[in-house]
Protein backbone atom coordinates (compact mmCIF):
# COMPACT_ATOMS: atom_id res chain seq x y z
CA UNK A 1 12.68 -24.40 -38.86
CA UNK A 2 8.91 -24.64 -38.60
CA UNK A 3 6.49 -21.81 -38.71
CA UNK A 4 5.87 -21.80 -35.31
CA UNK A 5 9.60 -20.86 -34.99
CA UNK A 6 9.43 -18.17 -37.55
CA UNK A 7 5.85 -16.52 -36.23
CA UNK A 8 6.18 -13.80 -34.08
CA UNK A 9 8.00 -10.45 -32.96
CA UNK A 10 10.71 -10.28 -30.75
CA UNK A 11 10.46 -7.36 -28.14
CA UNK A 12 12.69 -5.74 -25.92
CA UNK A 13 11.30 -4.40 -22.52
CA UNK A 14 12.86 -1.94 -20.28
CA UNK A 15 11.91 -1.68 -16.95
CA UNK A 16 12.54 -0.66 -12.99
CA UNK A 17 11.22 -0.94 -10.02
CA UNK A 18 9.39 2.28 -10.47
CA UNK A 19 7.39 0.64 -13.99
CA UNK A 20 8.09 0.85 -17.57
CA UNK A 21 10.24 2.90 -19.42
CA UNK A 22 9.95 1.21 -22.68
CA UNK A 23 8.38 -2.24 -25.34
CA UNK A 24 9.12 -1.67 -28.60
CA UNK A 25 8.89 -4.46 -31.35
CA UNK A 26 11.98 -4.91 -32.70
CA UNK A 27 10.65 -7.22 -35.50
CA UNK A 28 9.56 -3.90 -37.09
CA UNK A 29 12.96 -1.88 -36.48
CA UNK A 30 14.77 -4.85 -38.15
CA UNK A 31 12.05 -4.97 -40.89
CA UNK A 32 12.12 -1.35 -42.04
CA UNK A 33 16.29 -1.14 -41.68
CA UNK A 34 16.43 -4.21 -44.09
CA UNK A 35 13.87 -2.48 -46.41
CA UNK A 36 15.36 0.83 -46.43
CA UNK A 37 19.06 -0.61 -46.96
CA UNK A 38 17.66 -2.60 -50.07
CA UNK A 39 16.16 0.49 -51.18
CA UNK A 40 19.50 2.83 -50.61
CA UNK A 41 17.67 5.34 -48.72
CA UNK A 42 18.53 6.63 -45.39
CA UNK A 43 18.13 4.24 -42.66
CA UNK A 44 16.46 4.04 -39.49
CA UNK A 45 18.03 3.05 -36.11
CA UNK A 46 18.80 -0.21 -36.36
CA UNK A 47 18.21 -3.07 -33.54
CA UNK A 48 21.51 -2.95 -32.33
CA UNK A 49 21.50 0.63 -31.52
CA UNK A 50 18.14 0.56 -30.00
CA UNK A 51 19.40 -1.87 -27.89
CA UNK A 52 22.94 -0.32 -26.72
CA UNK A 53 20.93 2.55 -25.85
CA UNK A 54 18.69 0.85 -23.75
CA UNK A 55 21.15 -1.30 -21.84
CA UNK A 56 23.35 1.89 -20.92
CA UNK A 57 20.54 4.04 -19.92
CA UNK A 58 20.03 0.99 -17.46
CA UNK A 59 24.19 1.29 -16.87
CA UNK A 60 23.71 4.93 -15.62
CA UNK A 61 20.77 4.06 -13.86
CA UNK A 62 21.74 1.52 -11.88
CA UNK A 63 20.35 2.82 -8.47
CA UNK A 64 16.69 1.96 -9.79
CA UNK A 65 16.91 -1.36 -10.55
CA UNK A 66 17.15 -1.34 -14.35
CA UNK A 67 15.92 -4.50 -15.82
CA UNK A 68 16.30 -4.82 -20.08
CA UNK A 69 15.23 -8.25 -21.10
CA UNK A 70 14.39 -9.40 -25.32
CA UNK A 71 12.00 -11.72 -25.43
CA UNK A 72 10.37 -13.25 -28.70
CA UNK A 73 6.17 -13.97 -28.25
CA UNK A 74 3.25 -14.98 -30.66
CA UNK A 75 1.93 -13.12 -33.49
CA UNK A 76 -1.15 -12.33 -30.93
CA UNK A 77 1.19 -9.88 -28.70
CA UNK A 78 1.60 -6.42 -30.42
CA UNK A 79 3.54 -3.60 -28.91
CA UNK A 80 0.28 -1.66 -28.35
CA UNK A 81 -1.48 -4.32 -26.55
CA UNK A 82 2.03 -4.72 -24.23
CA UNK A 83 2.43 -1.18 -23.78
CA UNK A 84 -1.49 -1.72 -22.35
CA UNK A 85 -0.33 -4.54 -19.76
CA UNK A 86 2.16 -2.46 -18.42
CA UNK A 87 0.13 -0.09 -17.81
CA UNK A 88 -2.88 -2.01 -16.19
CA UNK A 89 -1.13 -5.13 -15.02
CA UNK A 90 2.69 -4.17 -14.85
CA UNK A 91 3.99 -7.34 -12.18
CA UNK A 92 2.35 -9.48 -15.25
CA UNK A 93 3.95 -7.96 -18.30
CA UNK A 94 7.42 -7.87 -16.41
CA UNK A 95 7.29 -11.67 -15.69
CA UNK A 96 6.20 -11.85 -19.06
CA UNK A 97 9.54 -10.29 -20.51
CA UNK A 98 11.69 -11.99 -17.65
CA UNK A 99 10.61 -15.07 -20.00
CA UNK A 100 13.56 -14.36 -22.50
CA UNK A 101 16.77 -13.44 -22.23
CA UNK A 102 18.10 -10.91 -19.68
CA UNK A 103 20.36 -7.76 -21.31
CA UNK A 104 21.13 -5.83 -18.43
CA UNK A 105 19.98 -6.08 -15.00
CA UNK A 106 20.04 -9.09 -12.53
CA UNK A 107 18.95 -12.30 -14.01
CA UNK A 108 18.43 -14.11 -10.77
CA UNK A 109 15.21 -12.26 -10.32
CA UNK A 110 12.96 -14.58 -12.82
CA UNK A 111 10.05 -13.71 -11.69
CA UNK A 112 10.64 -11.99 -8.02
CA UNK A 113 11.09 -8.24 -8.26
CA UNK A 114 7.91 -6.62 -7.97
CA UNK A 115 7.07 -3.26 -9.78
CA UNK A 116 5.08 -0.65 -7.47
């Protein structure tokens, strides 16, 4: 594996038609579950859990269009700086995330759906 492999966070984005609901870095979440297991002291949600509850919150909202996609960029993306593109440039920071790997919503629409 080279470094360029192993640099990075992996993020999960949840979105509809109607904008964001939610990037989080779930480099971090996997991080601090790993740390606080090694240390025996109660642990945070893991990634798996995060992502369950994201992909059925998209199951019950199906009627808007519910897109959850992980998607692993450079060290140069940080959740803050996302959360900031979906604010400012949202059509951008979706096609960004419909880069990766789709959880739960149509696939097909790589980059086509627009968010209004």
């Amino acid at each position: 594996m080279t470094k360029s492999e192993t640099e990075g966070n992996v993020f999960v984005f949840s979105f509809c038609r109607e904008g964001f609901e939610a990037i989080v870095n779930l480099s971090v979440i996997d991080q601090a579950y790993v740390l606080a297991k090694m240390a025996d002291e109660i642990l945070p949600q893991s990634v798996n859990s995060i992502l369950n509850m994201m992909s059925t919150r998209a199951r019950f909202n199906e009627h808007r269009g519910m897109e959850v996609w992980v998607v692993k960029l450079g060290p140069e993306f940080t959740e803050d700086a996302l959360l900031k593109m979906a604010d400012t440039d949202p059509q951008s920071a979706a096609d960004l995330a419909r880069l990766g790997e789709n959880i739960y919503g149509d696939s097909s629409k790589k980059p086509t759906a627009t968010i209004v």
